[in-house]
Protein backbone atom coordinates (compact mmCIF):
# COMPACT_ATOMS: atom_id res chain seq x y z
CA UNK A 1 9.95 4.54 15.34
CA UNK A 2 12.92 3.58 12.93
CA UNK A 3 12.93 5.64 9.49
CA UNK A 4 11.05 3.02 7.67
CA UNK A 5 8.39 2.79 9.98
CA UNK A 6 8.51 7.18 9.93
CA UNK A 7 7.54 6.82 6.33
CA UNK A 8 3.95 5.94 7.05
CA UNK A 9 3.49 9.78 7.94
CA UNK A 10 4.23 10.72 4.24
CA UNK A 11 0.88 8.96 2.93
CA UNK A 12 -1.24 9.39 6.19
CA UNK A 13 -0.03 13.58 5.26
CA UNK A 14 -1.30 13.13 1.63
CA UNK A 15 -4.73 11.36 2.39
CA UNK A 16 -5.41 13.81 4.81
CA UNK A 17 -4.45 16.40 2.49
CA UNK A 18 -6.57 15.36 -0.62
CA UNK A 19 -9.35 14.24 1.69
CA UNK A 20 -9.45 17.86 3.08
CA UNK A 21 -9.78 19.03 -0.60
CA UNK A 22 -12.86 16.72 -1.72
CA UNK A 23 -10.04 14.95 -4.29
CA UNK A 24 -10.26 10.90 -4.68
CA UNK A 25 -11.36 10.19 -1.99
CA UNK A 26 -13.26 10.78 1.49
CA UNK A 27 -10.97 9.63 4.45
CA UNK A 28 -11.85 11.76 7.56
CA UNK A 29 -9.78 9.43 10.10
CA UNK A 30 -6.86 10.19 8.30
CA UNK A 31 -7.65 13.93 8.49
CA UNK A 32 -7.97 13.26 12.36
CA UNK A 33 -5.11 11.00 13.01
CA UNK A 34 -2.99 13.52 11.05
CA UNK A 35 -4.46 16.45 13.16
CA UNK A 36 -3.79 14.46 16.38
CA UNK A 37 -0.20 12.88 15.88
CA UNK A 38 1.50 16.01 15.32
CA UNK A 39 3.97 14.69 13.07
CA UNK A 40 6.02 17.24 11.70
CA UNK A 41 7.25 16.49 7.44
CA UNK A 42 9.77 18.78 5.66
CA UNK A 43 11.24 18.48 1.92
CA UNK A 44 9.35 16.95 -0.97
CA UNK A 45 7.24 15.25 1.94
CA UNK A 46 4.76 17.41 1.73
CA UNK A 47 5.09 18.26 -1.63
CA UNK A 48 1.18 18.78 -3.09
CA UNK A 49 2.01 16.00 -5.91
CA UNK A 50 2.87 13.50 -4.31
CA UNK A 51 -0.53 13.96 -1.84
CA UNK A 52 -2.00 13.87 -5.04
CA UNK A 53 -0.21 10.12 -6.03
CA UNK A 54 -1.08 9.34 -2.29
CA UNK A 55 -4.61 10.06 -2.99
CA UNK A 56 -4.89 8.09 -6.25
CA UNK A 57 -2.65 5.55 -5.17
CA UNK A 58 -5.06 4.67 -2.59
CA UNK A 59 -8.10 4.77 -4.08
CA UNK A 60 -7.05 2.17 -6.85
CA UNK A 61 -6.29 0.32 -4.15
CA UNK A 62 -9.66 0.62 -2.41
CA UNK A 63 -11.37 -0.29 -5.77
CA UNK A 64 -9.30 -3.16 -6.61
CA UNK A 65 -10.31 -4.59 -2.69
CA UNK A 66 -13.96 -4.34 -3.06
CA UNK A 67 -14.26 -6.08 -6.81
CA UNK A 68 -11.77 -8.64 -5.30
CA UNK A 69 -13.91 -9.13 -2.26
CA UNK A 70 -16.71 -9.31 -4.74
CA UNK A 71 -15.78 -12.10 -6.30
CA UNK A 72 -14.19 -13.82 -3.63
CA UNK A 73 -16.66 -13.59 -0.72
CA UNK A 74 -14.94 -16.46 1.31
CA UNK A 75 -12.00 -14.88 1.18
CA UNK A 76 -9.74 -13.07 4.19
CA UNK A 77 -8.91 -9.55 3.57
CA UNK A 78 -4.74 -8.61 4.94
CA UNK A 79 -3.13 -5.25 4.71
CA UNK A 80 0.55 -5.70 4.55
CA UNK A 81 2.05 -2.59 5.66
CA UNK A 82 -0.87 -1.03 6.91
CA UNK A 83 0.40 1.94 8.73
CA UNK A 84 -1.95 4.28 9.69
CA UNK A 85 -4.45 3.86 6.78
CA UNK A 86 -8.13 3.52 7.12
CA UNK A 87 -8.81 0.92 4.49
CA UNK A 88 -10.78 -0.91 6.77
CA UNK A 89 -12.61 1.66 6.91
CA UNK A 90 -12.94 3.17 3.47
CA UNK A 91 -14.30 -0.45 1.92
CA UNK A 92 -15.68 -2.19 4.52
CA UNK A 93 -15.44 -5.51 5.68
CA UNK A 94 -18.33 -6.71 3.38
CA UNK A 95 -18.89 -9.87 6.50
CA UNK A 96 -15.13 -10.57 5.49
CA UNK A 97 -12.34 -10.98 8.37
CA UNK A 98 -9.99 -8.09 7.65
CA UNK A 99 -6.26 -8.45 9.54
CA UNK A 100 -3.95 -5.31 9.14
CA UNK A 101 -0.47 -5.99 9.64
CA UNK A 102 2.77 -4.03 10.24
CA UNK A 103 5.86 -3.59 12.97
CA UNK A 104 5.07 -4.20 16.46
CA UNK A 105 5.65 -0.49 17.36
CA UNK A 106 3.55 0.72 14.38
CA UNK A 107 0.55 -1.61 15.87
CA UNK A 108 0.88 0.10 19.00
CA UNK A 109 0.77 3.31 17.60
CA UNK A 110 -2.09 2.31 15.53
CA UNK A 111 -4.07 0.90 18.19
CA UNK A 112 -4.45 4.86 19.92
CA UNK A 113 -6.91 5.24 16.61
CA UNK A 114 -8.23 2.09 15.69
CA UNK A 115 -10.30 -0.84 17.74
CA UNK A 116 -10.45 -4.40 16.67
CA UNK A 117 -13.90 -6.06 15.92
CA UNK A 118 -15.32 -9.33 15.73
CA UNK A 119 -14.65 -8.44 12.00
CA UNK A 120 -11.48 -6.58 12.18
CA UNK A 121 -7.97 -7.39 14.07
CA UNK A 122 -4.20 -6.09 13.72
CA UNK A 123 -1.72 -8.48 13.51
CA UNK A 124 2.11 -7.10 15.04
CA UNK A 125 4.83 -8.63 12.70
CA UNK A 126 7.44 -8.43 10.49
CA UNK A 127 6.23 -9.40 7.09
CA UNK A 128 9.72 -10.90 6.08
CA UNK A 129 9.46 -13.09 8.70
CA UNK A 130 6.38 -15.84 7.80
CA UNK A 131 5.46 -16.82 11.85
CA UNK A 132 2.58 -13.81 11.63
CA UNK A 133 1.01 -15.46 9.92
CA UNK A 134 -0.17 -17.79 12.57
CA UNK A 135 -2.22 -15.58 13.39
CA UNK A 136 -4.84 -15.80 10.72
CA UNK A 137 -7.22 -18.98 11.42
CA UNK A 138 -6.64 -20.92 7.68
CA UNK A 139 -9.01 -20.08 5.30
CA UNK A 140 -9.15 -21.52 1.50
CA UNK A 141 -9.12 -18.03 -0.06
CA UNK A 142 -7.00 -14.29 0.80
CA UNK A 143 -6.85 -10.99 -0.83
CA UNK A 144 -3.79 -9.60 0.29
CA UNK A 145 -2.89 -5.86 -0.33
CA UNK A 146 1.00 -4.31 -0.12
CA UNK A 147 0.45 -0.65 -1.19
CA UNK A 148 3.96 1.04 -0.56
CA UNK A 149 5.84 -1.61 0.99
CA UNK A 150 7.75 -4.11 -2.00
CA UNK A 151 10.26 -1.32 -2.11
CA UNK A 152 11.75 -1.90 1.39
CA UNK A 153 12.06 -5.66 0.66
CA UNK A 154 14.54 -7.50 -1.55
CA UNK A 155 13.28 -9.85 -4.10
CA UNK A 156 14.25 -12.59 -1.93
CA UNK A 157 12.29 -11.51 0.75
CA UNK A 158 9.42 -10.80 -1.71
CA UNK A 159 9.56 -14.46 -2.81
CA UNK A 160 9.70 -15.79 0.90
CA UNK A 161 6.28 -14.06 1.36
CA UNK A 162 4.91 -15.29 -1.40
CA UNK A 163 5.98 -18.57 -0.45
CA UNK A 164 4.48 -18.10 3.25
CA UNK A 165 0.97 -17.03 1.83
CA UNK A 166 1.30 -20.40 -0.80
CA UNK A 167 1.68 -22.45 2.28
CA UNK A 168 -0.83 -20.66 4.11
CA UNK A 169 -3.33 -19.85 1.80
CA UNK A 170 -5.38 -22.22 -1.43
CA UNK A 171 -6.03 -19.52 -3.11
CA UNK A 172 -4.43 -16.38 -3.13
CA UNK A 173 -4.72 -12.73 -4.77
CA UNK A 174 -1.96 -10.23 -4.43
CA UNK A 175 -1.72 -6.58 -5.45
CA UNK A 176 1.40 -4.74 -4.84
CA UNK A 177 3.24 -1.46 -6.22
CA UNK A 178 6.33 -1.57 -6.60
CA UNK A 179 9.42 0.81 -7.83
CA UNK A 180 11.50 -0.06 -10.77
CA UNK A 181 15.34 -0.53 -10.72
CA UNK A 182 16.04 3.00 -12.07
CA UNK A 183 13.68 4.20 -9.34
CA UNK A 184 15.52 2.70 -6.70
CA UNK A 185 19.02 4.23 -7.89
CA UNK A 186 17.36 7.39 -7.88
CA UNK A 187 15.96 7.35 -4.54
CA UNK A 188 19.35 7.47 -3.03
CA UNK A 189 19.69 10.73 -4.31
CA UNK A 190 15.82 12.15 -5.04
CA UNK A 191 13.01 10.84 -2.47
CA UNK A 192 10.39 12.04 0.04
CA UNK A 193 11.35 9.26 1.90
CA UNK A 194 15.07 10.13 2.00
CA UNK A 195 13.27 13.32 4.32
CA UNK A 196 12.37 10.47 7.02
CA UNK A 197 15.98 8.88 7.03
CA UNK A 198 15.34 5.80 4.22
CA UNK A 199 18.28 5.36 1.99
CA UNK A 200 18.20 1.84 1.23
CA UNK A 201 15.13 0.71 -1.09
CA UNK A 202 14.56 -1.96 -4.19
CA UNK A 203 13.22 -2.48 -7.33
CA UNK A 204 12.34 -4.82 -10.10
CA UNK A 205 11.81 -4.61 -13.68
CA UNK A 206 9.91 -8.12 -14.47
CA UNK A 207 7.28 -8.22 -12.63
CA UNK A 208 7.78 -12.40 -12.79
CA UNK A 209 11.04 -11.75 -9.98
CA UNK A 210 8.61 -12.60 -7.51
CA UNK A 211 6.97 -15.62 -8.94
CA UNK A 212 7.28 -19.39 -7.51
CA UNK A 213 6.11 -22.40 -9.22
CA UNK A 214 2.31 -21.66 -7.40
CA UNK A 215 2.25 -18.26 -7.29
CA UNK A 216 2.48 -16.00 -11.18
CA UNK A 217 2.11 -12.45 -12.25
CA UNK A 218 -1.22 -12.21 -13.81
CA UNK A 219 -1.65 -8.32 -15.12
CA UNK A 220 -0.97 -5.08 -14.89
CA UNK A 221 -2.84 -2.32 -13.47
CA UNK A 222 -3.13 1.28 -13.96
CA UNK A 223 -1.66 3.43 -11.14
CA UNK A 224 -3.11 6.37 -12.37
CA UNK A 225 -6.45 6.35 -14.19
CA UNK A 226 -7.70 9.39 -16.04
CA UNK A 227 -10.52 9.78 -14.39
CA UNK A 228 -8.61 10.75 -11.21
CA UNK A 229 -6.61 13.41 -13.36
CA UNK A 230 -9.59 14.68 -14.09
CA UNK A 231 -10.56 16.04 -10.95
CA UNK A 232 -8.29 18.33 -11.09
CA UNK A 233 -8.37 21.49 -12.85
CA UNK A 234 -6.33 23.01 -15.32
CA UNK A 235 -2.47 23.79 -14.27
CA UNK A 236 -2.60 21.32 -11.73
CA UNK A 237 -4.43 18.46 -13.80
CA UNK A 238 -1.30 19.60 -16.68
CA UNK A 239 1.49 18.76 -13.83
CA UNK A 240 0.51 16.02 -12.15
CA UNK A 241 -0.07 14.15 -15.17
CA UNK A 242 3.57 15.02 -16.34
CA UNK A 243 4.65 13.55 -13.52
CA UNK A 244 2.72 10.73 -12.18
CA UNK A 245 0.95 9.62 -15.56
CA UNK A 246 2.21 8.29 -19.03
CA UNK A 247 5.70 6.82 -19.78
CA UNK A 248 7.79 8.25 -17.55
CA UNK A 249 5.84 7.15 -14.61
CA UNK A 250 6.11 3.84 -15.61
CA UNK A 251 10.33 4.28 -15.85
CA UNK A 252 9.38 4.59 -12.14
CA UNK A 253 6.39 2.74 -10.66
CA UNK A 254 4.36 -0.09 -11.20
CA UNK A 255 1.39 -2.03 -10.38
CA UNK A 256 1.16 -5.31 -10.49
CA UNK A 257 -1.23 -8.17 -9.17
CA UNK A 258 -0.48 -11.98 -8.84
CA UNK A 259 -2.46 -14.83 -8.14
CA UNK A 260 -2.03 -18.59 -6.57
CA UNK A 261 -5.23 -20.56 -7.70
């Protein structure tokens, strides 16, 4: 795999990791798939705070897929970037068609674990590139999920997706995290992913970069909710909330969901 395709190990690592520990949330295949690759991390990779963001990170993305699938229940589910994660898994495809999507050879690697159902299918593709989409039957309605991905695409390739699930799509609901400028200067020098060979990443500071005339920024979400600190215990629950919670996280990461209705 190429280095940004490497970087799916860092939050398969810190699933399995919190998942092992009863934290956030309960996601055996990636304990198993992490068991069975054999993939080896190093540096801040496997650093036990950002397992901990991994964790959290995920399961705010888990919730925000089942009250969107709620309230949408026409509606296609698509993982952007899907990596090794067990989403599908996690929430459940509710009766919904669920498509994860990522590089060809990452879709390989992910088919060793995972099996399509009349439910459930992968899609190979590169996300800047629209034609994947082809592959999804039209539907009126799409919740679409990037967790961990923005930051490896330029705004301009940001708004060409955008564009692609417009044309694609009536209606369309997006969540996505994504790094701030300052975050992106500092990765060159201070990142887990630097560990896997990543240099290059991006950032935005108005979340309305990656608007189009169809397609607008419609709130912000919490990254990390209290209630997640809390299930940690004294020293720990002190640190990680100095580093992943309040105003300086924000100087650094945020989430941010957009609609086309």
């Amino acid at each position: 795999m190429n280095s940004v395709n490497k970087t799916l190990y860092i939050p398969l690592y810190g699933k399995s990791y919190v998942s092992k520990k009863g934290l956030f949330l309960d996601d055996k295949k990636a304990e198993d798939i992490w068991e069975t690759a054999g993939f080896t991390l190093k540096g801040k990779s496997k650093s036990k705070w950002l397992a901990y963001y991994m964790g959290v990170r995920s399961a705010v993305f888990d919730e925000w897929v089942k009250s969107q699938m709620a309230a949408m229940p026409n509606s296609v589910i698509i993982h952007i970037g899907c990596g090794m994660d067990s989403r599908i898994i996690r929430v459940g495809t509710e009766d919904h068609m669920w498509y994860d999507v990522d590089f060809a050879e990452v879709i390989e690697e992910r088919k060793r674990y995972y099996s399509e159902t009349d439910n459930y299918q992968m899609i190979a593709g590169d996300v800047r590139d629209g034609s994947w989409l082809t592959s999804v039957p039209e539907q009126k309605c799409a919740v679409v999920v990037m967790e961990g991905v923005s930051m490896y695409l330029t705004v301009k390739e940001m708004q060409s997706l955008a564009d692609s699930l417009c044309a694609h799509f009536e209606k369309v609901t997006l969540l996505v995290d994504c790094y701030t400028s300052f975050a992106a200067e500092m990765s060159k020098h201070r990142n887990p992913i630097n560990d896997v060979g990543v240099t290059e990443v991006y950032g935005i500071d108005d979340p309305k970069a990656y608007q189009n005339d169809k397609f607008a920024f419609t709130k912000e979400l919490e990254m990390i909710p209290k209630k997640y600190i809390d299930e940690l215990k004294g020293f720990e629950r002190f640190i990680f909330a100095k580093l992943y919670a309040g105003g300086f996280s924000q100087k650094l990461y945020r989430l941010f969901e957009y609609t086309k209705n």
